[in-house]
PDB file of N, CA and C in Angstrom:
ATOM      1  N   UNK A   1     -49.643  23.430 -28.127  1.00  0.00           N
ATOM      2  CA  UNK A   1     -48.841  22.857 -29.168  1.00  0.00           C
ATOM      3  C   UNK A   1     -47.712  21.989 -28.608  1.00  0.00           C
ATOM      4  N   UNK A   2     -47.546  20.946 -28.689  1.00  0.00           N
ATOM      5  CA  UNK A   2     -46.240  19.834 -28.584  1.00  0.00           C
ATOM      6  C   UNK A   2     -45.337  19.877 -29.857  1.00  0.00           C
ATOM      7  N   UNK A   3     -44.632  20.422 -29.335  1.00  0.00           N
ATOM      8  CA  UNK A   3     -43.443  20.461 -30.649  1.00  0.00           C
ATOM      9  C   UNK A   3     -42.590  18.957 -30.467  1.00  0.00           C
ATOM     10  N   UNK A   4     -42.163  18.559 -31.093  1.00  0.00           N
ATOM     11  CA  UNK A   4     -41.179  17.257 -31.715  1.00  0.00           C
ATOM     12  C   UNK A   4     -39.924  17.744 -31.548  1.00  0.00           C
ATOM     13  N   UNK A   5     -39.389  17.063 -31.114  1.00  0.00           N
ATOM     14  CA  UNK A   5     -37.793  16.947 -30.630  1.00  0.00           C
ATOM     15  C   UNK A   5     -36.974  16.186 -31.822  1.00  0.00           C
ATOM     16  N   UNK A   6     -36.584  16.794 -32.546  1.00  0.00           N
ATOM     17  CA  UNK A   6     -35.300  16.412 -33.953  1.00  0.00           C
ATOM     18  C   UNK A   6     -34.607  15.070 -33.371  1.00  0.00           C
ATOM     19  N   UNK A   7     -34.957  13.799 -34.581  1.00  0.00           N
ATOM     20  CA  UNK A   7     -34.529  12.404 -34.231  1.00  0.00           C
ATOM     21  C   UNK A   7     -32.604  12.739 -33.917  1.00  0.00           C
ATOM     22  N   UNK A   8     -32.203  13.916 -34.274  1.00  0.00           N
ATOM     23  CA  UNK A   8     -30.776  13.987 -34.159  1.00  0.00           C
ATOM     24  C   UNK A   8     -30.100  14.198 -32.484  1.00  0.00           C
ATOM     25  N   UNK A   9     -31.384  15.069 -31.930  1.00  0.00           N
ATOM     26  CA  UNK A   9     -30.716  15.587 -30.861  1.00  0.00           C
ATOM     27  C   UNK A   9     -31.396  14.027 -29.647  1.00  0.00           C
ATOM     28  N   UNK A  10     -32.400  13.035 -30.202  1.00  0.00           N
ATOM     29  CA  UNK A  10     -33.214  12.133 -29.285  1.00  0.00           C
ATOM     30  C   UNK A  10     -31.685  10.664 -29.482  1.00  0.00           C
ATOM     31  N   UNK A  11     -31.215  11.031 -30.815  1.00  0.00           N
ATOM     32  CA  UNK A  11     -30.231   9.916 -30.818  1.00  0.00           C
ATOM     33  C   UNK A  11     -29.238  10.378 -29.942  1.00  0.00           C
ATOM     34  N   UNK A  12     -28.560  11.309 -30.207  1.00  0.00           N
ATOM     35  CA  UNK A  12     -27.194  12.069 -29.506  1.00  0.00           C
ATOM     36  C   UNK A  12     -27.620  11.904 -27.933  1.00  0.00           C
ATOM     37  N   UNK A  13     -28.653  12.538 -27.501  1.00  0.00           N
ATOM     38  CA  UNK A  13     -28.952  11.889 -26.354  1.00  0.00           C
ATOM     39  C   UNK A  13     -28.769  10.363 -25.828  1.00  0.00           C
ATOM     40  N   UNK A  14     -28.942   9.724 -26.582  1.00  0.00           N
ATOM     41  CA  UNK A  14     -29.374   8.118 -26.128  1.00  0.00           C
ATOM     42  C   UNK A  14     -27.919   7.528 -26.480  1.00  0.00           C
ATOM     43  N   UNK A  15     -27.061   7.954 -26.903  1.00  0.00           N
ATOM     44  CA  UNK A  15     -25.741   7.422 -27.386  1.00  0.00           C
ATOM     45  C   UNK A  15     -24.786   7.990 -26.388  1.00  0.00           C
ATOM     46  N   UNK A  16     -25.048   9.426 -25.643  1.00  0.00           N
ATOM     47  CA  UNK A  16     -24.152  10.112 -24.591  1.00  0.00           C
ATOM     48  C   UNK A  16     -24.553   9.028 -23.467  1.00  0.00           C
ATOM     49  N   UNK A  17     -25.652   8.836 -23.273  1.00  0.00           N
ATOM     50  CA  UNK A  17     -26.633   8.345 -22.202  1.00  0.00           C
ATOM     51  C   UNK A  17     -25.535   7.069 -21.902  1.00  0.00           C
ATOM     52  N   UNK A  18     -26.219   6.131 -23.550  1.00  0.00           N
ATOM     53  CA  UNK A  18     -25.178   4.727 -23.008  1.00  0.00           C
ATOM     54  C   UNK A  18     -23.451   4.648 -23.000  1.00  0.00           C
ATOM     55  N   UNK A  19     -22.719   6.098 -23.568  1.00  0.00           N
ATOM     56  CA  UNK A  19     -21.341   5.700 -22.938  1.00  0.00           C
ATOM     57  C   UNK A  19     -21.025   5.956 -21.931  1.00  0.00           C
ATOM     58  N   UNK A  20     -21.745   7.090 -21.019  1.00  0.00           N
ATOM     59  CA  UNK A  20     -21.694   7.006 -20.333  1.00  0.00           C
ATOM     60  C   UNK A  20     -21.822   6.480 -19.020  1.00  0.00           C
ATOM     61  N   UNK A  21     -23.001   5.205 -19.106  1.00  0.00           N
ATOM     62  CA  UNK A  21     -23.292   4.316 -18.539  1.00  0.00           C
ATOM     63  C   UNK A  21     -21.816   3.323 -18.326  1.00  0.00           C
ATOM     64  N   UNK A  22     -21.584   2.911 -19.760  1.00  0.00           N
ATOM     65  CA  UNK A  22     -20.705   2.301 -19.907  1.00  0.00           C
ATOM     66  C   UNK A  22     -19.495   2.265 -19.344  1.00  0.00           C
ATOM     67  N   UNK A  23     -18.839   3.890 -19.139  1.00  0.00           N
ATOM     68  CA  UNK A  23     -18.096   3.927 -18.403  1.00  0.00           C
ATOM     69  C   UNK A  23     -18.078   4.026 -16.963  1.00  0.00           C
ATOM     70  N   UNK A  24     -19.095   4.333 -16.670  1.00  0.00           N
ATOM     71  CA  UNK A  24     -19.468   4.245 -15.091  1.00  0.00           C
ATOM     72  C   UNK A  24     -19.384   2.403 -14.402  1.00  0.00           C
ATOM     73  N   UNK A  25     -19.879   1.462 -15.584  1.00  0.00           N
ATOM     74  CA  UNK A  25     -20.284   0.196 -15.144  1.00  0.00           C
ATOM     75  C   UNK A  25     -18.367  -0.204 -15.374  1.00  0.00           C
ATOM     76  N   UNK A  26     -17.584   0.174 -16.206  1.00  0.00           N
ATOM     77  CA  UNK A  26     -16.235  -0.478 -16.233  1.00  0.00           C
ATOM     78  C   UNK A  26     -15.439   0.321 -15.141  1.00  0.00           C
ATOM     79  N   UNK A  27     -15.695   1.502 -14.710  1.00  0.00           N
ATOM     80  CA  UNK A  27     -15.365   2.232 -13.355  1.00  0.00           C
ATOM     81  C   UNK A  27     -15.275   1.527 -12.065  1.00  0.00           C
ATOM     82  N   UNK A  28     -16.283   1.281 -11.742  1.00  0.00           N
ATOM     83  CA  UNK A  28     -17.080   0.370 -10.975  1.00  0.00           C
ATOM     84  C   UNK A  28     -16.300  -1.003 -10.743  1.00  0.00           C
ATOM     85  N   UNK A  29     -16.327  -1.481 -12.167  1.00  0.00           N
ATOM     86  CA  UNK A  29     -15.896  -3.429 -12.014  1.00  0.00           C
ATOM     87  C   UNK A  29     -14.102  -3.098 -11.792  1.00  0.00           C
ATOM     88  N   UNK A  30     -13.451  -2.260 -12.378  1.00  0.00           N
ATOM     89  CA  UNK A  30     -12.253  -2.079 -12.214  1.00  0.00           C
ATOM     90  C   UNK A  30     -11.727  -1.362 -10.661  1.00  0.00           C
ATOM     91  N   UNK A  31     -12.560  -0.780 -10.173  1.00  0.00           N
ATOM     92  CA  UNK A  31     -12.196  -0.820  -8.853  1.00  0.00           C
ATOM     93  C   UNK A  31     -12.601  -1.565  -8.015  1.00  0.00           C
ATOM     94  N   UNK A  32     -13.470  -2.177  -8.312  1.00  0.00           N
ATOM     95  CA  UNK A  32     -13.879  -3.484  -7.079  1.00  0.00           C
ATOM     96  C   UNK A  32     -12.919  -4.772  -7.682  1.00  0.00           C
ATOM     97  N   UNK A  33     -12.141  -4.872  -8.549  1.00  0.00           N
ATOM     98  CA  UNK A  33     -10.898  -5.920  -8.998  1.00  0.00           C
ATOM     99  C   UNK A  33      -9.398  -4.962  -8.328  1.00  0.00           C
ATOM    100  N   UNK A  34      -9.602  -3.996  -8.241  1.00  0.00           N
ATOM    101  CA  UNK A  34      -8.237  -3.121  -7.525  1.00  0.00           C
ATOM    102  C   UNK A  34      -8.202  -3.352  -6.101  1.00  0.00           C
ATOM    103  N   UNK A  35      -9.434  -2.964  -5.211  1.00  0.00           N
ATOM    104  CA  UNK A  35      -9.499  -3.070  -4.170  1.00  0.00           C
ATOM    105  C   UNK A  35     -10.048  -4.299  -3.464  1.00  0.00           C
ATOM    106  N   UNK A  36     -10.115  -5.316  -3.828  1.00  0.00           N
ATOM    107  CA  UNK A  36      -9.822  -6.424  -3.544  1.00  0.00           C
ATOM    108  C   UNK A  36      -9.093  -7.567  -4.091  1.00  0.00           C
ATOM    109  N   UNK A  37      -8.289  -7.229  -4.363  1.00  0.00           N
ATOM    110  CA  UNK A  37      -7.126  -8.556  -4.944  1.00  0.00           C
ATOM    111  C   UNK A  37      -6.008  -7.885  -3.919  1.00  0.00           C
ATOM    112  N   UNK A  38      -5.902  -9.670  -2.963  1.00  0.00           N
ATOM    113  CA  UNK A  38      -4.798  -9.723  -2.172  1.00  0.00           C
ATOM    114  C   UNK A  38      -3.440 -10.264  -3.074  1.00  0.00           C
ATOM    115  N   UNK A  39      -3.744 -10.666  -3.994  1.00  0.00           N
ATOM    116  CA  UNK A  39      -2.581 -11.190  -4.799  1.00  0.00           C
ATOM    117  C   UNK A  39      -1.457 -10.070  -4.959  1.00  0.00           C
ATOM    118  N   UNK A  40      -1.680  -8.890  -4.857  1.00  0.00           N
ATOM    119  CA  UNK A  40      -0.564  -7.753  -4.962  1.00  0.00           C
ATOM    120  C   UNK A  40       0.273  -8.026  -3.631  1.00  0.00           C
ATOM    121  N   UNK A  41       1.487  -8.210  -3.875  1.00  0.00           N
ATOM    122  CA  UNK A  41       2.727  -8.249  -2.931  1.00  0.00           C
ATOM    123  C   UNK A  41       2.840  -6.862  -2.229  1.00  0.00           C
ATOM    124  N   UNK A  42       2.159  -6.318  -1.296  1.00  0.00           N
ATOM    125  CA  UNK A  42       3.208  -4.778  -0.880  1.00  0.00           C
ATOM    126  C   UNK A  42       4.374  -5.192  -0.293  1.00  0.00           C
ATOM    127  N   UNK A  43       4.645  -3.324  -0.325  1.00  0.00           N
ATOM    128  CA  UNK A  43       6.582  -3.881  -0.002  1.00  0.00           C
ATOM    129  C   UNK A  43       6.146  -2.652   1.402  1.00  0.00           C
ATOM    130  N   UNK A  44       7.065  -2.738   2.086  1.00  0.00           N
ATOM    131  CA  UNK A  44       7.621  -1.514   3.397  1.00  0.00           C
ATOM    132  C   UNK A  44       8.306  -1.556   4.111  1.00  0.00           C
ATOM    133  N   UNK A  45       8.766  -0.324   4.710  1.00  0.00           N
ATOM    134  CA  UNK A  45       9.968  -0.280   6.136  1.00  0.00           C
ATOM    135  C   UNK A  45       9.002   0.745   6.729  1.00  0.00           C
ATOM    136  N   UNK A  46       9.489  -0.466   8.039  1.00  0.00           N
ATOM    137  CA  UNK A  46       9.567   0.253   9.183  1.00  0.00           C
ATOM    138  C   UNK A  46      10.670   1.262  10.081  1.00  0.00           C
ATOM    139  N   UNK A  47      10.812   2.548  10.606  1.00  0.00           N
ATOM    140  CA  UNK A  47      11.702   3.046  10.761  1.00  0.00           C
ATOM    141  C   UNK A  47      11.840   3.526  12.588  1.00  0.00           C
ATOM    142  N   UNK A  48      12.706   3.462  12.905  1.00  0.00           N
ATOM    143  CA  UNK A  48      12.611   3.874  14.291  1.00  0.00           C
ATOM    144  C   UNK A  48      14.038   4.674  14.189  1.00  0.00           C
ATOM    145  N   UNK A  49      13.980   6.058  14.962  1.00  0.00           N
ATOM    146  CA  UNK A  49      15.280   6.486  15.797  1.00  0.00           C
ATOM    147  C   UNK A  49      15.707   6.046  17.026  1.00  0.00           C
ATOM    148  N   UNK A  50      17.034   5.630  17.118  1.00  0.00           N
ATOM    149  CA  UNK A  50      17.490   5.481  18.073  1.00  0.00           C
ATOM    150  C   UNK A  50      17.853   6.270  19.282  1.00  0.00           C
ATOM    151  N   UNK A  51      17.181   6.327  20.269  1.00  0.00           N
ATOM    152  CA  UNK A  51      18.157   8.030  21.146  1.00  0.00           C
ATOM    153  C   UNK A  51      19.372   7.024  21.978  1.00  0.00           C
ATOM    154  N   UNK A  52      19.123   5.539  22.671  1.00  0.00           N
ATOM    155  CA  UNK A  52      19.923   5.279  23.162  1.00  0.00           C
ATOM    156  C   UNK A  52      20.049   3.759  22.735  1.00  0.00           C
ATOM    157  N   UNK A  53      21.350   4.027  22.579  1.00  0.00           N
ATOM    158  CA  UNK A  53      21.766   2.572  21.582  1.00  0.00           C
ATOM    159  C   UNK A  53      22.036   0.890  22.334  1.00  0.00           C
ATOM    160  N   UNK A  54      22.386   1.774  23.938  1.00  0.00           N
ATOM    161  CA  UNK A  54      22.776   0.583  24.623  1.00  0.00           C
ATOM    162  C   UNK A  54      21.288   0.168  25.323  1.00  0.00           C
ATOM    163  N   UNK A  55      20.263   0.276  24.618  1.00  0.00           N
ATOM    164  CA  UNK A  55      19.081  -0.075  25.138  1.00  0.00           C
ATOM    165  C   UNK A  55      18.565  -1.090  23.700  1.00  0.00           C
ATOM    166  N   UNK A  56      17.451  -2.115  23.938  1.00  0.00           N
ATOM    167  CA  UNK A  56      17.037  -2.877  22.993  1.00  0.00           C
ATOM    168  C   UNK A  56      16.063  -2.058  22.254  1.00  0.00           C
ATOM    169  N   UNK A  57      15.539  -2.139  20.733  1.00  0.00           N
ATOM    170  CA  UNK A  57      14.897  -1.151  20.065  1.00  0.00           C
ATOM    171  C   UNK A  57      13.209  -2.250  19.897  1.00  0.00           C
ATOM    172  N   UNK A  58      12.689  -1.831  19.962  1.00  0.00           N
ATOM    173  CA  UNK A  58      10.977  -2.378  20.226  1.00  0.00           C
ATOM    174  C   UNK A  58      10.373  -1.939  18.365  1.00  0.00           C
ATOM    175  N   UNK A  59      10.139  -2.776  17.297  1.00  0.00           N
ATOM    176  CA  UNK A  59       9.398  -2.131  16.334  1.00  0.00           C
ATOM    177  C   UNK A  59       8.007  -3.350  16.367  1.00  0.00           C
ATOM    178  N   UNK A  60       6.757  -2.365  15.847  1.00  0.00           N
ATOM    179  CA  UNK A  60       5.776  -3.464  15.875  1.00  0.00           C
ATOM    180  C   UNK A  60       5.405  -2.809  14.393  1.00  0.00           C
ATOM    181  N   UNK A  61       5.449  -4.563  14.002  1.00  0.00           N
ATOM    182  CA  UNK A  61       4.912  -4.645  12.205  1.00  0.00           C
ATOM    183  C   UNK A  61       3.791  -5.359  12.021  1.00  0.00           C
ATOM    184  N   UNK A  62       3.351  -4.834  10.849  1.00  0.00           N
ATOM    185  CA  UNK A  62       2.216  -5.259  10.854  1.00  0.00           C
ATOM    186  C   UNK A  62       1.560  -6.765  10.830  1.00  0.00           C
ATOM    187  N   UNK A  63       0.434  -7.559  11.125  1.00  0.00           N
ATOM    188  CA  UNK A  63       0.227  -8.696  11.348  1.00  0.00           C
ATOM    189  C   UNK A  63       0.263  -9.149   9.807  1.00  0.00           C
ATOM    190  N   UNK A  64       1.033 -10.350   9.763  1.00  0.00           N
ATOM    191  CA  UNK A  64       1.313 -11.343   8.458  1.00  0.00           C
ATOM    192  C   UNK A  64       2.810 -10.866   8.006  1.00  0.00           C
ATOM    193  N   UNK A  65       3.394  -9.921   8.531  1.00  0.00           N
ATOM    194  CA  UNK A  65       4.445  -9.140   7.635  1.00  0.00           C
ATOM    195  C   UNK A  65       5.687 -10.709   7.915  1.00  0.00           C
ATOM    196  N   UNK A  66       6.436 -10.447   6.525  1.00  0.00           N
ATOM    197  CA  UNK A  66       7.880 -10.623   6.506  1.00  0.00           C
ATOM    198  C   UNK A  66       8.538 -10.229   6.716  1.00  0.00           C
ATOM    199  N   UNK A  67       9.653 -10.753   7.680  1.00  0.00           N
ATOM    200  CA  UNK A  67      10.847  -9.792   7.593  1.00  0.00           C
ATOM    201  C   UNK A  67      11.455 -10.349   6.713  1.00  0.00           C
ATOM    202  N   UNK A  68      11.994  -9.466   6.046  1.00  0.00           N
ATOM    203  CA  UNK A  68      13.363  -9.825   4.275  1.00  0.00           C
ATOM    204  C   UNK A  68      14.809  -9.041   4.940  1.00  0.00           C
ATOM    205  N   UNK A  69      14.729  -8.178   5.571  1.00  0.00           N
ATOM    206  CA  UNK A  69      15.829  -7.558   6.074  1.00  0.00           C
ATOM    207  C   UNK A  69      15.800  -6.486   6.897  1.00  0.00           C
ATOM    208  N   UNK A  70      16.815  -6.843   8.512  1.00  0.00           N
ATOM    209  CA  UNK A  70      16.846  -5.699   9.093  1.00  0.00           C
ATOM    210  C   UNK A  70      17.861  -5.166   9.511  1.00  0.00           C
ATOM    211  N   UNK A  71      18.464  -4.105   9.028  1.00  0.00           N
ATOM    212  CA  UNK A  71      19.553  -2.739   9.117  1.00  0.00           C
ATOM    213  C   UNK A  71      19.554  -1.684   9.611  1.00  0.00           C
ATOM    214  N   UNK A  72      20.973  -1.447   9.968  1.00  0.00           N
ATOM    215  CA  UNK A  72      20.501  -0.246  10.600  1.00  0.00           C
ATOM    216  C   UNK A  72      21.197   1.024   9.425  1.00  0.00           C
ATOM    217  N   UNK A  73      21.082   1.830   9.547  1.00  0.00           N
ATOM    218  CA  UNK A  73      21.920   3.327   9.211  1.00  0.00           C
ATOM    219  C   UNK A  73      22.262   4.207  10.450  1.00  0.00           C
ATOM    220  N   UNK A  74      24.102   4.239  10.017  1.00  0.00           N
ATOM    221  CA  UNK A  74      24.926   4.925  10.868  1.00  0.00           C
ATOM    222  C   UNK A  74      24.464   6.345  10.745  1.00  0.00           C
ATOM    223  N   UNK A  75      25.071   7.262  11.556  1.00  0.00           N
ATOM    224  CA  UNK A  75      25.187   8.877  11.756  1.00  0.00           C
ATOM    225  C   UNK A  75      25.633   9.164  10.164  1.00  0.00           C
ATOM    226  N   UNK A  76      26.875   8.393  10.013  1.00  0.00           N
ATOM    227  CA  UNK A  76      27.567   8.766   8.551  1.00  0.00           C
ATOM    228  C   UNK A  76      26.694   8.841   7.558  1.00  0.00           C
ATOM    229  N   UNK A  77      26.016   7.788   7.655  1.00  0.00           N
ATOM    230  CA  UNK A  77      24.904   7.589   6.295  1.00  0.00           C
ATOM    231  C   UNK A  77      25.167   6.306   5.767  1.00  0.00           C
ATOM    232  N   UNK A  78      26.056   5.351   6.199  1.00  0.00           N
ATOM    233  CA  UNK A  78      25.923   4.039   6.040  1.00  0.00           C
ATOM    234  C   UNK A  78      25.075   3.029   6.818  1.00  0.00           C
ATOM    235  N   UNK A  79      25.199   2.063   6.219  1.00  0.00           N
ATOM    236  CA  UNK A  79      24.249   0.963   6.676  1.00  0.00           C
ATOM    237  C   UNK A  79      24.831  -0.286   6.729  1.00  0.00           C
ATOM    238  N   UNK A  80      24.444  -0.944   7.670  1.00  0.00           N
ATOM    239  CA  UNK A  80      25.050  -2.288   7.764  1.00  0.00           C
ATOM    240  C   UNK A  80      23.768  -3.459   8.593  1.00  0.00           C
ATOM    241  N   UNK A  81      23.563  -4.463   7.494  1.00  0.00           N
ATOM    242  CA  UNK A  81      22.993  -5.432   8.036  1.00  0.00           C
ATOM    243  C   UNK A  81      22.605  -5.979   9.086  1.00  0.00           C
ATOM    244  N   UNK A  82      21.760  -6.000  10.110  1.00  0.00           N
ATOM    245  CA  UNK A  82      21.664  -7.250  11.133  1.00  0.00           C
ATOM    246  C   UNK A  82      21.407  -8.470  11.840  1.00  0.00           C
ATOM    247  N   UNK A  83      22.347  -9.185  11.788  1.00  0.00           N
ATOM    248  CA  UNK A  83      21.938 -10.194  11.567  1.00  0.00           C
ATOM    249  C   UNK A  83      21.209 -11.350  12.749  1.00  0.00           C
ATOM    250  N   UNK A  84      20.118 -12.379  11.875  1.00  0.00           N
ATOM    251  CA  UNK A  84      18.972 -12.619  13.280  1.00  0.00           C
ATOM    252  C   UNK A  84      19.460 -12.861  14.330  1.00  0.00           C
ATOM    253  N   UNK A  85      20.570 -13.028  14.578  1.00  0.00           N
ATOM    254  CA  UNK A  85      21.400 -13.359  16.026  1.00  0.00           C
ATOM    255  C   UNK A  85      21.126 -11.933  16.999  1.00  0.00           C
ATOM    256  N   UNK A  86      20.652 -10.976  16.315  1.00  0.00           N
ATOM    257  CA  UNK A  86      20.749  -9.468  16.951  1.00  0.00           C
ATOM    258  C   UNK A  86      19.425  -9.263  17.070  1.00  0.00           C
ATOM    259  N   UNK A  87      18.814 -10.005  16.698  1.00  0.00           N
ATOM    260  CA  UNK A  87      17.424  -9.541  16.767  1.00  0.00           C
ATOM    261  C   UNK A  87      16.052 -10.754  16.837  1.00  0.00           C
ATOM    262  N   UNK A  88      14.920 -10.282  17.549  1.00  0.00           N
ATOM    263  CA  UNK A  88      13.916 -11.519  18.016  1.00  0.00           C
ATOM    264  C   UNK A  88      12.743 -11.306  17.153  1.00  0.00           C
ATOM    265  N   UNK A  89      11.544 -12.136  16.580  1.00  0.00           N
ATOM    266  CA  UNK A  89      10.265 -11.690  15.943  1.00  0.00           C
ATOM    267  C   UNK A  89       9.518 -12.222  16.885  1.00  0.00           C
ATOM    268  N   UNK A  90       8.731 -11.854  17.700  1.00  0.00           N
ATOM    269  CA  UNK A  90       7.837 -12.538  17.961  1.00  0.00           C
ATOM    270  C   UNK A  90       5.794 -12.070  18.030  1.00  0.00           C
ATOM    271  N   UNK A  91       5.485 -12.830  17.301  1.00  0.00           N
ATOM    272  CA  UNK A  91       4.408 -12.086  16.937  1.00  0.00           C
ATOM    273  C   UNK A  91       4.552 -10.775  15.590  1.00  0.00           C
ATOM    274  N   UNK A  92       3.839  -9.866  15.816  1.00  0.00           N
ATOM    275  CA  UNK A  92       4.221  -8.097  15.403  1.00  0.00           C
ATOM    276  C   UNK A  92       5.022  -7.623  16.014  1.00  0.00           C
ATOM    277  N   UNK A  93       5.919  -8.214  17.084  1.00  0.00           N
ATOM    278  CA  UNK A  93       6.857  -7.339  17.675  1.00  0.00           C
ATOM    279  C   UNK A  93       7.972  -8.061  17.449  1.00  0.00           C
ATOM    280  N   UNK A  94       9.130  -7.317  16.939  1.00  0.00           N
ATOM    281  CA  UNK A  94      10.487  -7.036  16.607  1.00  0.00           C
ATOM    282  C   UNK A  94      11.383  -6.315  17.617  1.00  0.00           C
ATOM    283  N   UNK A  95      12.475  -6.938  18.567  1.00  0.00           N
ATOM    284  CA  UNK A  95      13.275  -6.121  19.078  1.00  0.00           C
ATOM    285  C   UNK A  95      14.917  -6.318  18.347  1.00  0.00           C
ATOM    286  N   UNK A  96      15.169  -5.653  18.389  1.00  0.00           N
ATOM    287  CA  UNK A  96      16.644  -5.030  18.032  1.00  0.00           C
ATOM    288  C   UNK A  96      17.875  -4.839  18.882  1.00  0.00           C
ATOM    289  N   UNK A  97      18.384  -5.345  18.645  1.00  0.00           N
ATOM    290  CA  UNK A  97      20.014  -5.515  19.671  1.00  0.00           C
ATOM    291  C   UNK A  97      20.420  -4.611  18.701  1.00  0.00           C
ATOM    292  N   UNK A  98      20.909  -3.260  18.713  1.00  0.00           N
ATOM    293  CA  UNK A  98      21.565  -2.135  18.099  1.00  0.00           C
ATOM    294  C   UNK A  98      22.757  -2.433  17.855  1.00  0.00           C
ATOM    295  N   UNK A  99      23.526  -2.658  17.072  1.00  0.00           N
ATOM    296  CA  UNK A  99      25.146  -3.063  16.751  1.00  0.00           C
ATOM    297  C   UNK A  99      25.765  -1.870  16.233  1.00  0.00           C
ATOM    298  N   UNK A 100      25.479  -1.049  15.786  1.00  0.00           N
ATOM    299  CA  UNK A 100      26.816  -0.153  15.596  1.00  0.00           C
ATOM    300  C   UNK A 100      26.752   1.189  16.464  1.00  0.00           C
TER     301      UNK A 100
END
């Protein structure tokens, strides 16, 4: 005997079937538009401790980066600007003339 499957449970099937498709295919296109668009600006710092101040400080950033600003922070917890006279880019590498 072949019993028949109720047109209710063959639709409900075929309607779970395609949203779920659906959302799998906008899953999909929305992360391949996330993970490749360079148009997003990232932002970051780089951080180094100092142990000795009367020595030059070496940071390497990443290739293409900007520098927008480099500071230091005192013991106190302040910070003060430095300005490019104190410091070289060349390439990914950044050295630091330590000022305070």
């Amino acid at each position: 005997m072949i019993e028949i499957l109720e047109p209710k449970v063959i639709m409900s099937v075929v309607v779970a079937l395609i949203i779920l498709g659906v959302g799998v295919f906008a899953f999909f296109v929305t992360w391949g538009e996330v993970t490749t668009n360079e148009a997003l600006a990232m932002s970051g710092t780089e951080c180094q401790t100092v142990v000795n101040p009367a020595i030059a400080q070496t940071v390497t950033i990443p290739d293409g980066a900007t520098i927008t600003r480099v500071y230091e922070t005192l013991n106190t917890g302040s910070s003060q600007n430095i300005d490019s006279g104190n410091y070289t880019h060349v390439g990914t590498t950044v050295t630091i003339n330590v000022t305070g």
